[in-house]
PDB file of N, CA and C in Angstrom:
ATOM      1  N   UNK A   1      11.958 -12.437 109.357  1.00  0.00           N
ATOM      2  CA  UNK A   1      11.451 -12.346 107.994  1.00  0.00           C
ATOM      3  C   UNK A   1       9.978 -11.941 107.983  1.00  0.00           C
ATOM      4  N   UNK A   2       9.355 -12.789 108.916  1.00  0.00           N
ATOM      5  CA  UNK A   2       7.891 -12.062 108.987  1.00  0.00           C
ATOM      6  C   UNK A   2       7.474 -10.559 109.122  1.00  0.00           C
ATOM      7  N   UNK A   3       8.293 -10.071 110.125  1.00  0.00           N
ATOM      8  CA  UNK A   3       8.016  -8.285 110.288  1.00  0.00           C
ATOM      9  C   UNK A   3       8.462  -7.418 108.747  1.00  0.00           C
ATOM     10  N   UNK A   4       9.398  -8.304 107.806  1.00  0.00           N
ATOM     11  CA  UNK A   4       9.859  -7.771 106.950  1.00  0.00           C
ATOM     12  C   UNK A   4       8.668  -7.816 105.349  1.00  0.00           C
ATOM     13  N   UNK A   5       8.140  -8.739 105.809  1.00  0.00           N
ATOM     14  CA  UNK A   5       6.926  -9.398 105.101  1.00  0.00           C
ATOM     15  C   UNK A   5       5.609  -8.003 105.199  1.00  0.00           C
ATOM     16  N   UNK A   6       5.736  -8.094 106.404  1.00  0.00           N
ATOM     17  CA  UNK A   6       4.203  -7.282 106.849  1.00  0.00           C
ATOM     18  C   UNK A   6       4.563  -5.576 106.481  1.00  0.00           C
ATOM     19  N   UNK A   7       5.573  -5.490 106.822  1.00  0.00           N
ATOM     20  CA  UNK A   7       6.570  -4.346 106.696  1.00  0.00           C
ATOM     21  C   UNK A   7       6.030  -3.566 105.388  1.00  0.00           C
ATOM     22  N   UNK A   8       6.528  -4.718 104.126  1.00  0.00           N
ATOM     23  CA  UNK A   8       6.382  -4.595 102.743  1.00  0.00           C
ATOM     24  C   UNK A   8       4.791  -4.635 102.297  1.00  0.00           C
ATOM     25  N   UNK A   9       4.022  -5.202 103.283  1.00  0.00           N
ATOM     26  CA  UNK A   9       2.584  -4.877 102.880  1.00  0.00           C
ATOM     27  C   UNK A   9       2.165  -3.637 103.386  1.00  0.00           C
ATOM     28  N   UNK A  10       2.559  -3.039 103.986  1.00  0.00           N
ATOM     29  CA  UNK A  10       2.027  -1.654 104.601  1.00  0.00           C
ATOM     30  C   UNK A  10       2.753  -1.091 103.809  1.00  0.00           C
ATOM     31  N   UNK A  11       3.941  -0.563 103.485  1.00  0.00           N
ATOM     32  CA  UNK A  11       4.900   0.164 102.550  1.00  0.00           C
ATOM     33  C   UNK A  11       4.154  -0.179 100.885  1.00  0.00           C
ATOM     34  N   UNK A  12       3.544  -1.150 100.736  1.00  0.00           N
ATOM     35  CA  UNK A  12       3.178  -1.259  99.259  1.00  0.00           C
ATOM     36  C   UNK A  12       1.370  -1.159  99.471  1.00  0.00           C
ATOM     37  N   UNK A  13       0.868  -1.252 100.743  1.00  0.00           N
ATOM     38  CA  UNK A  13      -0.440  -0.119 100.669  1.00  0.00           C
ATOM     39  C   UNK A  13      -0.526   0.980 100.127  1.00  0.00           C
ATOM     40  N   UNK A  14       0.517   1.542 100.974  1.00  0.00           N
ATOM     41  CA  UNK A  14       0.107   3.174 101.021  1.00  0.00           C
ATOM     42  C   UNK A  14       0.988   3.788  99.603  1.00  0.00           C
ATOM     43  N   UNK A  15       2.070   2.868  98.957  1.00  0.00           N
ATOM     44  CA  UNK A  15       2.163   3.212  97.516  1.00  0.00           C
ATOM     45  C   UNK A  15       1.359   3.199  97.265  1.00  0.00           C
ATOM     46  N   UNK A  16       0.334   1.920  96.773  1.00  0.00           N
ATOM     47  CA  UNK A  16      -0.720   1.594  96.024  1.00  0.00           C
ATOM     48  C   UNK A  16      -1.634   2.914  96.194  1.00  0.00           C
ATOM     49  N   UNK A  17      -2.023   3.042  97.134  1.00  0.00           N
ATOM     50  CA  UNK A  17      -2.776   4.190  97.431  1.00  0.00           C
ATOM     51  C   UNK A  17      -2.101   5.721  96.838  1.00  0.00           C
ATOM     52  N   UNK A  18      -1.499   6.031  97.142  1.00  0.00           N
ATOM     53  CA  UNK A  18      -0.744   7.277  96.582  1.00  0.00           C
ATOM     54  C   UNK A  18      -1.116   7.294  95.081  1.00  0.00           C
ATOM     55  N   UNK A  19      -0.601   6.026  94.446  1.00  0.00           N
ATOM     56  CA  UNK A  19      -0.462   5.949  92.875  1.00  0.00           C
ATOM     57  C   UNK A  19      -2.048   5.617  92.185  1.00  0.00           C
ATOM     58  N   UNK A  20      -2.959   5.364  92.993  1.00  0.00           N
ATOM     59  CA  UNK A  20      -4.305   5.354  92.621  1.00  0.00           C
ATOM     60  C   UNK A  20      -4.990   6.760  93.059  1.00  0.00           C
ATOM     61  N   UNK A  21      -4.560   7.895  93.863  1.00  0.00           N
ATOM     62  CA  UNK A  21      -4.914   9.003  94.352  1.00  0.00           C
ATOM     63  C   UNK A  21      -4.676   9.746  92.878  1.00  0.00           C
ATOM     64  N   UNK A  22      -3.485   9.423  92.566  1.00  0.00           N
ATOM     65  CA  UNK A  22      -2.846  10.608  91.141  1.00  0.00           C
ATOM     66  C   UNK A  22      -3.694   9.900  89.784  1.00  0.00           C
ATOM     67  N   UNK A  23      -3.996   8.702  89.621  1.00  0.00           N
ATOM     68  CA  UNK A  23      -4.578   8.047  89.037  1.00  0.00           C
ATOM     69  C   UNK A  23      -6.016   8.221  88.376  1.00  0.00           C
ATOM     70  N   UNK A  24      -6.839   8.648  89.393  1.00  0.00           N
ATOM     71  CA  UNK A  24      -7.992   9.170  89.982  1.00  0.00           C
ATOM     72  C   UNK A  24      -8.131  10.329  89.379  1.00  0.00           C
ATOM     73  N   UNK A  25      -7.196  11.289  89.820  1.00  0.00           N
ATOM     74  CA  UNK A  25      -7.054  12.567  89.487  1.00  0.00           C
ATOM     75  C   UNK A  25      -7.398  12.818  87.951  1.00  0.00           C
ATOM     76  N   UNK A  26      -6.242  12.487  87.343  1.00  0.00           N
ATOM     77  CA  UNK A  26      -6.394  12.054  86.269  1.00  0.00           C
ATOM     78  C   UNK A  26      -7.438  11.983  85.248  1.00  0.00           C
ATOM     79  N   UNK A  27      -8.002  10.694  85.835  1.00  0.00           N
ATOM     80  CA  UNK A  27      -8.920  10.153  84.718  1.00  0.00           C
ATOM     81  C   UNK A  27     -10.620  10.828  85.519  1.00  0.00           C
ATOM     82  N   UNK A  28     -10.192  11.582  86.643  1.00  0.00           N
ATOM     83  CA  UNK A  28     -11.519  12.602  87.137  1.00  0.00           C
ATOM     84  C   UNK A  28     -11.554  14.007  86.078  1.00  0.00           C
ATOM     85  N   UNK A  29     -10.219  14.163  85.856  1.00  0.00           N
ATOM     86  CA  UNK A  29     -10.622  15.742  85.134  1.00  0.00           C
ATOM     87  C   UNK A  29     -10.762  15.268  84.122  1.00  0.00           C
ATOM     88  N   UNK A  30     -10.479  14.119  83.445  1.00  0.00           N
ATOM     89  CA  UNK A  30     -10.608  13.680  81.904  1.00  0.00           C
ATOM     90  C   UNK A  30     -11.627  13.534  81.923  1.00  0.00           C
ATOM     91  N   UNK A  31     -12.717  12.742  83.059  1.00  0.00           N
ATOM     92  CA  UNK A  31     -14.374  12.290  82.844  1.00  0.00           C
ATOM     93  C   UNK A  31     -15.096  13.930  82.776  1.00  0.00           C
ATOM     94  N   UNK A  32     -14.570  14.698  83.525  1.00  0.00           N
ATOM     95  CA  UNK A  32     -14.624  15.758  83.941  1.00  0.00           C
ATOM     96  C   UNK A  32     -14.721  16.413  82.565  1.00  0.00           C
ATOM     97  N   UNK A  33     -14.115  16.626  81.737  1.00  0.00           N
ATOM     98  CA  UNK A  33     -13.997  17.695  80.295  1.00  0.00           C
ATOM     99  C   UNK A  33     -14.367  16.784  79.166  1.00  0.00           C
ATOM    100  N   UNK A  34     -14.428  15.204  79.107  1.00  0.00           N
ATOM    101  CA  UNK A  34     -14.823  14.396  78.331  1.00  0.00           C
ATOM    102  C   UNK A  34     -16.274  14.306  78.569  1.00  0.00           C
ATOM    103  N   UNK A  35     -16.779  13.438  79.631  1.00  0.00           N
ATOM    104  CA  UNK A  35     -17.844  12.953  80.100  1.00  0.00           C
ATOM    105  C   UNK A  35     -18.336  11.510  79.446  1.00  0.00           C
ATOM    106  N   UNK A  36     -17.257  10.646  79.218  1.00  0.00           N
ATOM    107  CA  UNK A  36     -17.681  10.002  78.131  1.00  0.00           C
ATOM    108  C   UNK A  36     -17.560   8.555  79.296  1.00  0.00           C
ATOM    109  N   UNK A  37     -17.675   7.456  79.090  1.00  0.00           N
ATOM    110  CA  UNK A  37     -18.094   6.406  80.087  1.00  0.00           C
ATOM    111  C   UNK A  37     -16.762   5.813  80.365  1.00  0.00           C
ATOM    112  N   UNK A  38     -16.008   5.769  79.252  1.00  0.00           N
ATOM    113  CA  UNK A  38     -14.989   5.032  79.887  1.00  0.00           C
ATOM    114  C   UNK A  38     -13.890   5.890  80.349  1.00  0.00           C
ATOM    115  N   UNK A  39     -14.190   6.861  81.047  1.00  0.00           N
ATOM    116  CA  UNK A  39     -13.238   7.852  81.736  1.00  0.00           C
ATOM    117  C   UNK A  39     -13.922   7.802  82.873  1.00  0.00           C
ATOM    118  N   UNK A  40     -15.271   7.516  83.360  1.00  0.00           N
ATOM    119  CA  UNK A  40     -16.553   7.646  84.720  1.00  0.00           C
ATOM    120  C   UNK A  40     -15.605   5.860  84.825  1.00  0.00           C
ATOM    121  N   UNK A  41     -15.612   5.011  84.348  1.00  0.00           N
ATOM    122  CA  UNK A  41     -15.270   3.618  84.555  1.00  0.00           C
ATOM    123  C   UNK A  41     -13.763   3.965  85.465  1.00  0.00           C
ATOM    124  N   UNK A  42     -13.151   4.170  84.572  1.00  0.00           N
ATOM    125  CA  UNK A  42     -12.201   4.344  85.244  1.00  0.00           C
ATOM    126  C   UNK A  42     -11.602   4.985  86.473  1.00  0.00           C
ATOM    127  N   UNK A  43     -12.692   6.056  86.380  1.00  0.00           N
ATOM    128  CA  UNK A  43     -12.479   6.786  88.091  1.00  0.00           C
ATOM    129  C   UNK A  43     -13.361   5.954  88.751  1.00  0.00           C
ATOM    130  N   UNK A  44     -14.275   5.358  88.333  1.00  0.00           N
ATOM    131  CA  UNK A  44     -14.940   4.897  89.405  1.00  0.00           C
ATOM    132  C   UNK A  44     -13.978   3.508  90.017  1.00  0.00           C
ATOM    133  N   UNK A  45     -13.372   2.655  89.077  1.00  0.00           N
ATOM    134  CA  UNK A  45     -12.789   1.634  89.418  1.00  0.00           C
ATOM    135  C   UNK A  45     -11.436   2.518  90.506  1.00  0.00           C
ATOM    136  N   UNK A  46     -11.156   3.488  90.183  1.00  0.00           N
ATOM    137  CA  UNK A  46      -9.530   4.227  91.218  1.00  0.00           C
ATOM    138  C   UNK A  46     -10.245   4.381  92.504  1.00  0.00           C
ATOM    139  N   UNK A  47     -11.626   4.517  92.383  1.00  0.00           N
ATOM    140  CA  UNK A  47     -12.073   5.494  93.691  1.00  0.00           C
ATOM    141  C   UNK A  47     -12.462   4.264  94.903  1.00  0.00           C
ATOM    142  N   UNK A  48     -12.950   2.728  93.913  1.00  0.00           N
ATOM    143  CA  UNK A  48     -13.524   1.628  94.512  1.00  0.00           C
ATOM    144  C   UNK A  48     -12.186   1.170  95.240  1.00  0.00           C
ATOM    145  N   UNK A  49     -10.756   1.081  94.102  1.00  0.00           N
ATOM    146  CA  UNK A  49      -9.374   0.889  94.811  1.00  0.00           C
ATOM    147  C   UNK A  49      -9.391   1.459  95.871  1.00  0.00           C
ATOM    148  N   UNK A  50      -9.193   2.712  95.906  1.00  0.00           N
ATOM    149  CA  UNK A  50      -8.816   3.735  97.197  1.00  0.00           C
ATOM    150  C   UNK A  50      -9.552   3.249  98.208  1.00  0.00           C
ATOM    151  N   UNK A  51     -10.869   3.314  98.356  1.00  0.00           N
ATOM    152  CA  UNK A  51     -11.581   2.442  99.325  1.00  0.00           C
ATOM    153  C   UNK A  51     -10.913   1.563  99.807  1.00  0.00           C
ATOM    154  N   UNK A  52     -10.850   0.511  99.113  1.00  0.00           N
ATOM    155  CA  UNK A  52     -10.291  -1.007  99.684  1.00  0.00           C
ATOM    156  C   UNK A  52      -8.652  -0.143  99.984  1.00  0.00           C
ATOM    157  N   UNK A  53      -7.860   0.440  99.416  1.00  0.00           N
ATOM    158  CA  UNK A  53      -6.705   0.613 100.555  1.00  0.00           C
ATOM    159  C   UNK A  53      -6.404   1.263 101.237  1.00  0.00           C
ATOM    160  N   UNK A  54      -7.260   2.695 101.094  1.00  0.00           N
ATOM    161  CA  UNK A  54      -7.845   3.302 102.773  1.00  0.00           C
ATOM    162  C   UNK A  54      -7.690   2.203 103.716  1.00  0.00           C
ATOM    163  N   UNK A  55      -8.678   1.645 103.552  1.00  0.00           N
ATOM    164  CA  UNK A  55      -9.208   0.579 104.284  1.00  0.00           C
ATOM    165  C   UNK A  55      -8.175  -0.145 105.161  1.00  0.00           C
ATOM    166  N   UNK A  56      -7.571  -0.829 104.156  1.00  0.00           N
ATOM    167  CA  UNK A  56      -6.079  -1.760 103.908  1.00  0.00           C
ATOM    168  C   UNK A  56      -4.864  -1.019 105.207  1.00  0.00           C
ATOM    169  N   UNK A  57      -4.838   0.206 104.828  1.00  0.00           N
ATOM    170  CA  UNK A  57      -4.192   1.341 105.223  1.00  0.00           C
ATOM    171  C   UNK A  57      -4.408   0.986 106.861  1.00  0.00           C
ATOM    172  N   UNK A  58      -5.290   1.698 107.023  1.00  0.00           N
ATOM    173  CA  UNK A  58      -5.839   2.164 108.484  1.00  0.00           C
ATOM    174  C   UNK A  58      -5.938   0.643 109.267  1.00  0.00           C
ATOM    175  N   UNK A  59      -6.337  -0.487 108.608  1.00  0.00           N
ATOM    176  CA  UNK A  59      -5.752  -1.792 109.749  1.00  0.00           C
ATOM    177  C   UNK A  59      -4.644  -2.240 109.776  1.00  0.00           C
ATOM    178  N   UNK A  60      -3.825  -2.077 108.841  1.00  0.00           N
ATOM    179  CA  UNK A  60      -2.400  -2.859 109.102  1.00  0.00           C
ATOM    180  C   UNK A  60      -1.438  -1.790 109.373  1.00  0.00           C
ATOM    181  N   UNK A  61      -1.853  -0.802 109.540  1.00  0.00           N
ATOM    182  CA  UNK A  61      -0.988   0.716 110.158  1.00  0.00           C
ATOM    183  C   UNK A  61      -1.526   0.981 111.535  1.00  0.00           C
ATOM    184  N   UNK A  62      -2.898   1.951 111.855  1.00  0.00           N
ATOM    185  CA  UNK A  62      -3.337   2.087 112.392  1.00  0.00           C
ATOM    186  C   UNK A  62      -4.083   1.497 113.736  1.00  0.00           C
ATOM    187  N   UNK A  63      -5.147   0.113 113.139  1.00  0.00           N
ATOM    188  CA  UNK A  63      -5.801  -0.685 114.387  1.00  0.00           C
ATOM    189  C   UNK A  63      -4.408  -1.376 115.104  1.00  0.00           C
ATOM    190  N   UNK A  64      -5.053  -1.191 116.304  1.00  0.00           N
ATOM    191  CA  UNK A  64      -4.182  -1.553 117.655  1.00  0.00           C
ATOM    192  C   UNK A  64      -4.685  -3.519 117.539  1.00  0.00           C
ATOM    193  N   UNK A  65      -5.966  -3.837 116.896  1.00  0.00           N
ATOM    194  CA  UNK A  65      -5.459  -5.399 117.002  1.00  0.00           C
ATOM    195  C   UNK A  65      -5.065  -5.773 115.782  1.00  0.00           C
ATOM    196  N   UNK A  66      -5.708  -5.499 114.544  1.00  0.00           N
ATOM    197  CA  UNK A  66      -5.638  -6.225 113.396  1.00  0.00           C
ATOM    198  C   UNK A  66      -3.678  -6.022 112.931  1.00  0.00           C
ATOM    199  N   UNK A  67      -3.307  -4.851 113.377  1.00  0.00           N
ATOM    200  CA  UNK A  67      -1.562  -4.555 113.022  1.00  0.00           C
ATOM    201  C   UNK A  67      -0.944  -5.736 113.816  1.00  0.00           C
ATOM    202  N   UNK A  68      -1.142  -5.403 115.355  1.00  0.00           N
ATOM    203  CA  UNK A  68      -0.757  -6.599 116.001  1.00  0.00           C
ATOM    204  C   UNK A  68      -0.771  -7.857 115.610  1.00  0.00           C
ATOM    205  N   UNK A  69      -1.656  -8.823 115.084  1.00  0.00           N
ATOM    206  CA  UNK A  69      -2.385  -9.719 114.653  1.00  0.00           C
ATOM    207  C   UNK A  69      -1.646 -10.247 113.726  1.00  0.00           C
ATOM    208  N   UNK A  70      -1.651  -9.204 112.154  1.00  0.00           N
ATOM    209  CA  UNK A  70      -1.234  -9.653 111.449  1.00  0.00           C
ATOM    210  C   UNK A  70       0.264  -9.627 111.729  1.00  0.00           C
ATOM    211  N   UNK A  71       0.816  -8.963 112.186  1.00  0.00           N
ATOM    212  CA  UNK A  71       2.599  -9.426 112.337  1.00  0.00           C
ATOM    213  C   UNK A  71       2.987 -10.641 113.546  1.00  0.00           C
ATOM    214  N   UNK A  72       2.257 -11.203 113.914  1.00  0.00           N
ATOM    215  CA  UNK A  72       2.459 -12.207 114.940  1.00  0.00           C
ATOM    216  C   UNK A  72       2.436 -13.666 113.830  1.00  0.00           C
ATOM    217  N   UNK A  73       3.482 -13.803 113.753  1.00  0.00           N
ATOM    218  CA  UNK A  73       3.866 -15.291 112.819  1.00  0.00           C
ATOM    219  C   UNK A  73       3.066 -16.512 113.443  1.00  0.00           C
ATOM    220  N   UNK A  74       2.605 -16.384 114.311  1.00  0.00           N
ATOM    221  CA  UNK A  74       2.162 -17.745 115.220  1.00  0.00           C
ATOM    222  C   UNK A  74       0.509 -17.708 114.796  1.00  0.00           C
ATOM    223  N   UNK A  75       0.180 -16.324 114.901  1.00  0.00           N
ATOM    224  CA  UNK A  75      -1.736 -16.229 114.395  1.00  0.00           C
ATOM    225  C   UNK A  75      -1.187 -16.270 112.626  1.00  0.00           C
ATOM    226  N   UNK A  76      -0.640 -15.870 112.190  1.00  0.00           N
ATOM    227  CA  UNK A  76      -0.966 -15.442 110.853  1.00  0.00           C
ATOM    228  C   UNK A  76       0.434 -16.254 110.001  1.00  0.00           C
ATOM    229  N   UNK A  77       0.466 -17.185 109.571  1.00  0.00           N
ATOM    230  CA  UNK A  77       1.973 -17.719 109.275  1.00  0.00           C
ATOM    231  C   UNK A  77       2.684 -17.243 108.668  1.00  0.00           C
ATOM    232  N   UNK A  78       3.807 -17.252 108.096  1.00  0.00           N
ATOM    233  CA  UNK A  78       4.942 -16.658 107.299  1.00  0.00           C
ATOM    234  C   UNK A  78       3.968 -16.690 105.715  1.00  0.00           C
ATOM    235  N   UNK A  79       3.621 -18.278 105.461  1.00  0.00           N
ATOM    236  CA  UNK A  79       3.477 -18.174 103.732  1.00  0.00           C
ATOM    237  C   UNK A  79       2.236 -17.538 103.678  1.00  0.00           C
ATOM    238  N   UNK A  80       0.897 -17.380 104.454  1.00  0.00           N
ATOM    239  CA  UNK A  80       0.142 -16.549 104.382  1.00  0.00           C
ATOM    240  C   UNK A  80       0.564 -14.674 103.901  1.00  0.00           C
ATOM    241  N   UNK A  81       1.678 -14.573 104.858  1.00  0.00           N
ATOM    242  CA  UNK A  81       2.299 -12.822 105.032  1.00  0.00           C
ATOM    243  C   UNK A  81       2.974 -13.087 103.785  1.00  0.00           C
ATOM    244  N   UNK A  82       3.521 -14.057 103.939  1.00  0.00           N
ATOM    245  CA  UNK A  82       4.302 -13.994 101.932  1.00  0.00           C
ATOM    246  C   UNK A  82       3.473 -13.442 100.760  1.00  0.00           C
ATOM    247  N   UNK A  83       2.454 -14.251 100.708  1.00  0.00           N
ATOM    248  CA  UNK A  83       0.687 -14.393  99.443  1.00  0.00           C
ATOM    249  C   UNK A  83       0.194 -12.806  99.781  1.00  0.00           C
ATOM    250  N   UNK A  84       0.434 -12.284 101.116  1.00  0.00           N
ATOM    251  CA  UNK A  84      -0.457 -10.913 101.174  1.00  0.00           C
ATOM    252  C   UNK A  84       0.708 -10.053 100.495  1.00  0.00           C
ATOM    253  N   UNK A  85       2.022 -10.260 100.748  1.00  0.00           N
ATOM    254  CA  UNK A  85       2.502  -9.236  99.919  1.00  0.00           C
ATOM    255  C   UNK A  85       2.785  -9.585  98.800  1.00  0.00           C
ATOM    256  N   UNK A  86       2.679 -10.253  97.891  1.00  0.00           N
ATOM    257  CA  UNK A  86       2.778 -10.944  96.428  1.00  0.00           C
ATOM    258  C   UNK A  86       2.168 -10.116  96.102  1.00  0.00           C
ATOM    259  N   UNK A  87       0.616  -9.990  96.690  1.00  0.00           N
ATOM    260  CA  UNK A  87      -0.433  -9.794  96.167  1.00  0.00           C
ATOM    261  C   UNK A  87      -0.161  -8.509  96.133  1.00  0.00           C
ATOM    262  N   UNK A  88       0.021  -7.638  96.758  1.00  0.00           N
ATOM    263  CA  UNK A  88       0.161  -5.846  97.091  1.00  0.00           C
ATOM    264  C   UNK A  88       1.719  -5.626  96.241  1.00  0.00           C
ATOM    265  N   UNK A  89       2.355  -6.961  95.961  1.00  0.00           N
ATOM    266  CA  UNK A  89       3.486  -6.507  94.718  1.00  0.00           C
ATOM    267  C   UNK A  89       3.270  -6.192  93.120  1.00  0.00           C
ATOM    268  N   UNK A  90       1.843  -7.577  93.062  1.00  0.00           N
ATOM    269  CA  UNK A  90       1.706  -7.500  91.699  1.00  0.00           C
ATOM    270  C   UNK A  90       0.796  -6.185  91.741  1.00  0.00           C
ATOM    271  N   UNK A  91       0.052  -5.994  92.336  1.00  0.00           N
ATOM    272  CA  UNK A  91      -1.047  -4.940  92.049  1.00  0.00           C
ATOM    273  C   UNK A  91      -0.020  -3.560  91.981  1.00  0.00           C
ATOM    274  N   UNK A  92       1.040  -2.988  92.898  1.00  0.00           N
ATOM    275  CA  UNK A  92       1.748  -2.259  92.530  1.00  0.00           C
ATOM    276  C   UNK A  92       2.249  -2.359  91.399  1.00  0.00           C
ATOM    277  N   UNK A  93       2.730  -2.979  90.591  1.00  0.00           N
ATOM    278  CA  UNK A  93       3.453  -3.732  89.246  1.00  0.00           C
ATOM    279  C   UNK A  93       2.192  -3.198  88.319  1.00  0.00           C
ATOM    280  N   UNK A  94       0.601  -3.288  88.436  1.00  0.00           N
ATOM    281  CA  UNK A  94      -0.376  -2.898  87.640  1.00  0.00           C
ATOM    282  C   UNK A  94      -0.519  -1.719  87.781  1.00  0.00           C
ATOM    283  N   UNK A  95      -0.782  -1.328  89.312  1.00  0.00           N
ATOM    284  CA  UNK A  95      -1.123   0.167  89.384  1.00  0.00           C
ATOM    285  C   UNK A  95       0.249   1.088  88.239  1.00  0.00           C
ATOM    286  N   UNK A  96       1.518   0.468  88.734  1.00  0.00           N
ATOM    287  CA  UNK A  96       2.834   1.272  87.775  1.00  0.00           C
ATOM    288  C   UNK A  96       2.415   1.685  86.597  1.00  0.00           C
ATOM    289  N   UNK A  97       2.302   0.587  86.429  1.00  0.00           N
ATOM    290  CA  UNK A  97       2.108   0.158  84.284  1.00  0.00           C
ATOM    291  C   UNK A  97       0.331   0.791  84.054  1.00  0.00           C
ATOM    292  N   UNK A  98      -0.455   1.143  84.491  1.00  0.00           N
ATOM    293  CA  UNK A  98      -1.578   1.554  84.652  1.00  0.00           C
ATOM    294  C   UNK A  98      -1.366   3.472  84.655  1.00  0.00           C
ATOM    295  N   UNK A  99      -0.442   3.607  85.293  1.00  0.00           N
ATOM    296  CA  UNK A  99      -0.107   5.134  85.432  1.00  0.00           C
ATOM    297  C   UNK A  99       0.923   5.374  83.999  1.00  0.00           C
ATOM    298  N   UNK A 100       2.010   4.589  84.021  1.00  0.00           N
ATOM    299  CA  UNK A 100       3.184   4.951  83.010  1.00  0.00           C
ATOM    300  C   UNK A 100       2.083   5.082  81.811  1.00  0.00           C
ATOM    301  N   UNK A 101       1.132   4.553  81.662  1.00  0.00           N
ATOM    302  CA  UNK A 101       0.233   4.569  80.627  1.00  0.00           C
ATOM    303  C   UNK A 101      -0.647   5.947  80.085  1.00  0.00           C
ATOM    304  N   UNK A 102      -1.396   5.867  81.321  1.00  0.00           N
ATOM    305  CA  UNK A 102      -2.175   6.728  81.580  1.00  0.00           C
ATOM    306  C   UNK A 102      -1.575   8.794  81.130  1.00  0.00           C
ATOM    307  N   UNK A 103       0.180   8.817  81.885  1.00  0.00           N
ATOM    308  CA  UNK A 103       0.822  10.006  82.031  1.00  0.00           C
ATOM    309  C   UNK A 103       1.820   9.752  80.609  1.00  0.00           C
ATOM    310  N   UNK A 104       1.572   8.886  79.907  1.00  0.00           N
ATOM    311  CA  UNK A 104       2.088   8.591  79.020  1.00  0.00           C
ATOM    312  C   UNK A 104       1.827   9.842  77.485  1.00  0.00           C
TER     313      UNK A 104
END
């Protein structure tokens, strides 16, 4: 269950990421032909996301310890790996409803 846990946090990174890339886009050409603040807010808040799941991305995919690390049930426990993907569920669940909005 744990690998299936960690599994779902890397698989709901790099959604998250994807759906904040198009997101971005978005509300960049809108700040872009608008120029008005709450279109700069909003890319700036997609671009601060992307950061943090770049980020997110490249250790629980990429690094040779932190991937390791976190899928080892014994360093990192099950209900911990549970709470990390809750967390990367609901934020997918916002990022969704944040886009259905947005392309709305």
């Amino acid at each position: 269950m744990a690998s299936t846990l960690v599994d779902a946090v890397r698989l709901l990174t790099v959604l998250n990421l994807f759906v904040l890339l198009g997101l971005a886009a978005v509300w960049g050409r809108n700040w872009w032909e608008l120029r008005s603040k709450h279109a700069f807010g909003l890319l700036l808040f997609a671009l601060l996301l992307i950061g943090e799941h770049a980020l997110g991305a490249y250790l629980f995919l990429l690094d040779p310890t932190v991937s390791a690390w976190i899928g080892n049930p014994q360093q990192v426990p099950p209900p911990a790996q549970t709470a990390m993907a809750a967390f990367r569920a609901l934020e997918f669940a916002g990022l969704a409803f944040l886009a259905w909005v947005t392309y709305d």
